[in-house]
Protein backbone atom coordinates (compact mmCIF):
# COMPACT_ATOMS: atom_id res chain seq x y z
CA UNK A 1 0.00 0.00 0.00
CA UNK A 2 0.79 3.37 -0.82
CA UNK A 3 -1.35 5.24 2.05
CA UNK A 4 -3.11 4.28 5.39
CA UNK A 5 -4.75 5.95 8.29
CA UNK A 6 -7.30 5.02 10.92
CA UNK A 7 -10.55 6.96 11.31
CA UNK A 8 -12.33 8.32 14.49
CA UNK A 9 -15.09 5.96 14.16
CA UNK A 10 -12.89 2.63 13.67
CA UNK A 11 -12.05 2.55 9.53
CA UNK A 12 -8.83 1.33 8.23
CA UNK A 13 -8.17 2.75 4.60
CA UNK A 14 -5.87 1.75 2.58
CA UNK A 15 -4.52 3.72 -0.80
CA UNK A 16 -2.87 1.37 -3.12
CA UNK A 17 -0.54 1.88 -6.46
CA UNK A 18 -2.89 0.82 -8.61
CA UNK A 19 -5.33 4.05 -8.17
CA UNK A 20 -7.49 1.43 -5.75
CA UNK A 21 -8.17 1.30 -2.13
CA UNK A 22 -9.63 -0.61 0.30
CA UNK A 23 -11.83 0.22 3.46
CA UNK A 24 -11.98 -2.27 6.35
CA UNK A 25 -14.78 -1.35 9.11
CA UNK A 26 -13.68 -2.55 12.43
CA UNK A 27 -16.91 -2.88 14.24
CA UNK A 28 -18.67 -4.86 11.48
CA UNK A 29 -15.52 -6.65 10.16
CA UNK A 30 -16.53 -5.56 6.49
CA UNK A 31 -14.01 -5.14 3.89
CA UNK A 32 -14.32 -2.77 0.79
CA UNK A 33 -12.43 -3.00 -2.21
CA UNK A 34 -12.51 -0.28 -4.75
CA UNK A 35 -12.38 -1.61 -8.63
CA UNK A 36 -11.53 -1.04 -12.29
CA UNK A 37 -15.10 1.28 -13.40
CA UNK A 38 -15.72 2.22 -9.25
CA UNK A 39 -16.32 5.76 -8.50
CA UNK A 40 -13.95 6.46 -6.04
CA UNK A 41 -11.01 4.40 -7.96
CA UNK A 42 -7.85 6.74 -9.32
CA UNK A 43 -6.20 6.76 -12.28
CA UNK A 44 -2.79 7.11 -10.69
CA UNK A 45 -1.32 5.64 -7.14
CA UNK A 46 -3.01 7.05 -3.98
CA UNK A 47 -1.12 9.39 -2.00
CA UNK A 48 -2.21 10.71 0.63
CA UNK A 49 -5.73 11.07 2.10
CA UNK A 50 -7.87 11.97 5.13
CA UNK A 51 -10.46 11.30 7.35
CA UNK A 52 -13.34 13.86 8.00
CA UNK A 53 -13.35 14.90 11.67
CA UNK A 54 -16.12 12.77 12.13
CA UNK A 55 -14.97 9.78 10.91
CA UNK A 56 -17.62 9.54 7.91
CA UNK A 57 -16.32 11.11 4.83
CA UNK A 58 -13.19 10.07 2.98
CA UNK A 59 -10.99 12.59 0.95
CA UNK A 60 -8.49 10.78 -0.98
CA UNK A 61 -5.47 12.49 -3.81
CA UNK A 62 -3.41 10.91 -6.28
CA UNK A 63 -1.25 12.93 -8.93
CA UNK A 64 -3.46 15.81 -10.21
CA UNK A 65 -6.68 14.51 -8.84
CA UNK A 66 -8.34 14.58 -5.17
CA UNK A 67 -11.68 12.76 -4.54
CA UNK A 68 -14.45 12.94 -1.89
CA UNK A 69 -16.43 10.84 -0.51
CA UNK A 70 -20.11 10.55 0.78
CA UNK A 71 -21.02 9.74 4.30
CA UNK A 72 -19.68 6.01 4.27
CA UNK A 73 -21.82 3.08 5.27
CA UNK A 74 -19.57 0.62 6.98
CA UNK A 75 -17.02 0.50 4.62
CA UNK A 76 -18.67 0.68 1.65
CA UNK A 77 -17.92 4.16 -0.41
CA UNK A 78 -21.01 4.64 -2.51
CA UNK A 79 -21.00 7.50 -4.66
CA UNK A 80 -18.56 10.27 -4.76
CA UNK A 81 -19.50 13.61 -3.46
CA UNK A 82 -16.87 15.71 -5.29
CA UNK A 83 -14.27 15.12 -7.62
CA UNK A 84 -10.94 17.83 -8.44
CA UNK A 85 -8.59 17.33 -11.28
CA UNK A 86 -5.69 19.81 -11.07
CA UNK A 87 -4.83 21.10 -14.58
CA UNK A 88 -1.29 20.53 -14.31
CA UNK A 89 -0.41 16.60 -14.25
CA UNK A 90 2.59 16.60 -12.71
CA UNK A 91 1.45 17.61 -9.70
CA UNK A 92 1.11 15.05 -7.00
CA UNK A 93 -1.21 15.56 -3.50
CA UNK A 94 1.28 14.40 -0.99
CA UNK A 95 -0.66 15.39 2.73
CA UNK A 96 -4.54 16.00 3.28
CA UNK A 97 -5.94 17.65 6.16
CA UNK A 98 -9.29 18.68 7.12
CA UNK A 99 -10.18 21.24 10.01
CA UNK A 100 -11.59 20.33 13.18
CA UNK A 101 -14.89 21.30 11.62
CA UNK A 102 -15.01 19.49 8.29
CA UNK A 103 -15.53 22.85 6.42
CA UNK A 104 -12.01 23.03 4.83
CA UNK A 105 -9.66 20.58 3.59
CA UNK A 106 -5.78 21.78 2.96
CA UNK A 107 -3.54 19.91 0.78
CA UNK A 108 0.17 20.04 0.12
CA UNK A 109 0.98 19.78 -3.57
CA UNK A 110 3.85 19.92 -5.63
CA UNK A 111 7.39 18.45 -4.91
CA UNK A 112 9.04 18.40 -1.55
CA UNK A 113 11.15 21.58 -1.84
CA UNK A 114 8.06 23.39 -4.00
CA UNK A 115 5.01 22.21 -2.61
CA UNK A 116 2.12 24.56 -1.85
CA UNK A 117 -0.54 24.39 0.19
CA UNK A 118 -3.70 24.57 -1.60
CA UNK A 119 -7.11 25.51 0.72
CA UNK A 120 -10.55 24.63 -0.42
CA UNK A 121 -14.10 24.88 1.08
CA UNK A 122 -15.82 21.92 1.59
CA UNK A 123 -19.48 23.04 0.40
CA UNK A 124 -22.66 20.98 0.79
CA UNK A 125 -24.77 21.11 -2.31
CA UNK A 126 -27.35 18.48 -1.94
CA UNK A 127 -28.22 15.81 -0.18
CA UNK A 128 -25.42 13.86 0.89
CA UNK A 129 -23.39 15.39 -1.71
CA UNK A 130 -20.73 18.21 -1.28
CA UNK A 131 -18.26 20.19 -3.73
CA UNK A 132 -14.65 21.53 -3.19
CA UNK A 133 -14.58 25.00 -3.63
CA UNK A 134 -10.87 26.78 -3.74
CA UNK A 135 -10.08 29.37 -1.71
CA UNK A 136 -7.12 29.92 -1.98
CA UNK A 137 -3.22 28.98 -1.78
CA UNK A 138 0.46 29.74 0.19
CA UNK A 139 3.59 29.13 -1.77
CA UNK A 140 7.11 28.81 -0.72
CA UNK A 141 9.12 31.94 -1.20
CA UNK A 142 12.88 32.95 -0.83
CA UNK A 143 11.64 35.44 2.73
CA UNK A 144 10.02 32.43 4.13
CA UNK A 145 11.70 29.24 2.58
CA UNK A 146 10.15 25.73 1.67
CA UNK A 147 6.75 24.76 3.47
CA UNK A 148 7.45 22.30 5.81
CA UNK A 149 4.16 21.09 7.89
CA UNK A 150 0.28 21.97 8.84
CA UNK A 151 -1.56 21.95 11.64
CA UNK A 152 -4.90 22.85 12.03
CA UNK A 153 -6.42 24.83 15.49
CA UNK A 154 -9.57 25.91 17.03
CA UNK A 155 -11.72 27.62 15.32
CA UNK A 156 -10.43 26.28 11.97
CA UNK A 157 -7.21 28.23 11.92
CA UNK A 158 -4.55 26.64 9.95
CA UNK A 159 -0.65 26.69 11.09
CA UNK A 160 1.70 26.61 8.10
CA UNK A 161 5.40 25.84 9.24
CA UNK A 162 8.38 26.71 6.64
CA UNK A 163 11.72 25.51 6.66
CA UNK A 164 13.43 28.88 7.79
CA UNK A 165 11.05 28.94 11.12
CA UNK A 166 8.36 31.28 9.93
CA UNK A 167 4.62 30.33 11.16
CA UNK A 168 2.07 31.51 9.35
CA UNK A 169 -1.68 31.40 10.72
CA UNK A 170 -4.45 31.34 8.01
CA UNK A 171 -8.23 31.69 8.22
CA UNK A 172 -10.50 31.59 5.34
CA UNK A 173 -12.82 34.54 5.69
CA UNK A 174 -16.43 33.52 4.40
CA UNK A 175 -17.49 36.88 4.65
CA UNK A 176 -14.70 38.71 2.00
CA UNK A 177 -14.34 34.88 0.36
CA UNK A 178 -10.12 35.51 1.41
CA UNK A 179 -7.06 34.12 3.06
CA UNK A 180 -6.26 36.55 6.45
């Protein structure tokens, strides 16, 4: 496998080179296995991924695409609630992260010495369904150096850690629809 991490509520995922993954439920000992035509399969190995602060939705990334999923039933991923291709390729997701509210979702992208974080929204927009709505991004610079690690806080306040020691605290602003 390529990727694993527990949920809250007792899922084991696994992201696997083949663009599959499979979802183990410990409390009803079911097994999930994505395949060839399945919704929340990738095209490319999975890389990275997260649990929803909840433990029932799934965000997973490969190279140039992240995927969503609905509220799962044991471990079962149904239908996918929203789908982003990047529009450059060769850009891999290499670290997911939602906030402690399941409103946003950051993601490093890029290589290890020019990765970005990318922020998007995480939008309901029907039932059981949601979209990923970008709002906006930090890139390395030569002031501040490489980006080297996230953290979300209260309030859904994101730390963003570079290489030369600078912390940098973000908040999306729903209001002005910008990074403070």
């Amino acid at each position: 496998s390529s990727f694993a991490a527990w949920s809250p509520k007792g899922k084991l995922v696994l992201g696997l080179a083949d663009g599959n993954f499979a979802v183990w439920d410990l409390a009803s000992n079911e097994t999930f296995m994505s395949r060839k035509h399945f919704a929340g399969r990738h095209k490319a190995a999975i890389s990275c991924g997260a649990w929803g602060p909840f433990g029932e939705n799934l965000a997973l990334a490969s190279a140039g695409q992240l995927k969503l999923s609905q509220p799962l039933n044991n471990a079962s991923w149904e239908h996918t609630a929203a789908k982003l291709a990047l529009e450059n390729e060769d850009i891999t997701f290499q670290d997911l992260r939602f906030s402690p509210s399941g409103e946003m979702l950051a993601a490093f992208a890029g290589s290890s010495v020019f990765r970005h974080l990318c922020l998007y929204q995480v939008e309901p927009s029907g039932k059981n369904t949601s979209k990923l709505v970008p709002v906006g991004e930090v890139h390395p610079s030569t002031e501040i150096g490489a980006i080297q690690a996230m953290l979300w806080l209260e309030n859904d306040i994101l730390a963003v850690v570079s290489g030369s020691g600078f912390v940098r605290l973000v908040k999306y602003d729903r209001e002005d629809g910008a990074l403070k």
